[in-house]
Protein backbone atom coordinates (compact mmCIF):
# COMPACT_ATOMS: atom_id res chain seq x y z
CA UNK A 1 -33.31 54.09 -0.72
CA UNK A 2 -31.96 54.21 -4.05
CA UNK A 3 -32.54 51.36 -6.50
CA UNK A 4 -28.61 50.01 -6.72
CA UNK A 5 -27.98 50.41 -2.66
CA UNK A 6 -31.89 48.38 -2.76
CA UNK A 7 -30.16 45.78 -4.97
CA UNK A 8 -26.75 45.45 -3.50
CA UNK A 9 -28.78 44.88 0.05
CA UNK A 10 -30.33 41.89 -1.59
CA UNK A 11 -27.81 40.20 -3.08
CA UNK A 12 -25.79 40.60 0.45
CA UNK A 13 -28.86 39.07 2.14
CA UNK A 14 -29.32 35.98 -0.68
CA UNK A 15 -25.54 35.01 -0.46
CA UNK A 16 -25.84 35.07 3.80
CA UNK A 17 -29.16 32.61 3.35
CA UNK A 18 -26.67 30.51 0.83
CA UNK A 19 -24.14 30.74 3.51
CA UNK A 20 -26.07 29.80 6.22
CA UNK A 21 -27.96 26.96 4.76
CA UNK A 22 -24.40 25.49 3.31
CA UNK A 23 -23.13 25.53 6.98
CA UNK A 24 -26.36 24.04 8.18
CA UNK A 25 -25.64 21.25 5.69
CA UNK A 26 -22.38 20.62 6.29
CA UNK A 27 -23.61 20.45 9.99
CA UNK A 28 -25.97 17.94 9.40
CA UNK A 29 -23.99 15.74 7.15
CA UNK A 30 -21.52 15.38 10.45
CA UNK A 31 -23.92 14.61 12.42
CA UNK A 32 -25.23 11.94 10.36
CA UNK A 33 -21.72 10.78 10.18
CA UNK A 34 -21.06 10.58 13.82
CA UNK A 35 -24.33 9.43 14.68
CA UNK A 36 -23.21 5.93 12.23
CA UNK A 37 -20.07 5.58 13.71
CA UNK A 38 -22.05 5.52 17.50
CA UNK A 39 -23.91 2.92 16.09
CA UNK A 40 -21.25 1.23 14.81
CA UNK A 41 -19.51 1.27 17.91
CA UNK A 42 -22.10 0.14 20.02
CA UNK A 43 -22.78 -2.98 17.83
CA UNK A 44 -19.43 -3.58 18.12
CA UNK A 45 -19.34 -3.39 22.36
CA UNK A 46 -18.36 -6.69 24.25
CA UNK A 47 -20.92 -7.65 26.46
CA UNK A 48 -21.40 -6.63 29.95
CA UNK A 49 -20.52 -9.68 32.29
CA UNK A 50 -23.56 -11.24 33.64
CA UNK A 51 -25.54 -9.47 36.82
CA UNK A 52 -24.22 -5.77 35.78
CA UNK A 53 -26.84 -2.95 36.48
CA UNK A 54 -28.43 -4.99 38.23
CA UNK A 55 -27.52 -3.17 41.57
CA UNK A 56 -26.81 0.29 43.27
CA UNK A 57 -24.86 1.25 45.76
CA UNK A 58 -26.46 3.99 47.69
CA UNK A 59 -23.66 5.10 50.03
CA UNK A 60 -20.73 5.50 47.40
């Protein structure tokens, strides 16, 4: 393998890692973002009337 098709081969494989760990960012910051908005939701969930869950009913 010549030394230009050697250093076009690199650069190709550095700019997939830079792709791949930009997507795995981007991932991540959306997950972060969802995962606040659960939260958010949940603390902002009426509360269950009283005696709920506190039963099952086996033949449904």
């Amino acid at each position: 393998m010549d030394i230009a098709a050697l250093s076009t081969q690199l650069s190709q494989t550095k700019l997939a890692d830079q792709v791949g760990t930009t997507m795995l960012s981007k991932g991540l910051k959306t997950a972060e973002e969802q995962g606040a908005e659960v939260l958010k939701m949940l603390g902002s969930a009426a509360p269950l009337a009283s005696g709920t869950g506190q039963t099952i009913d086996l033949l449904a």
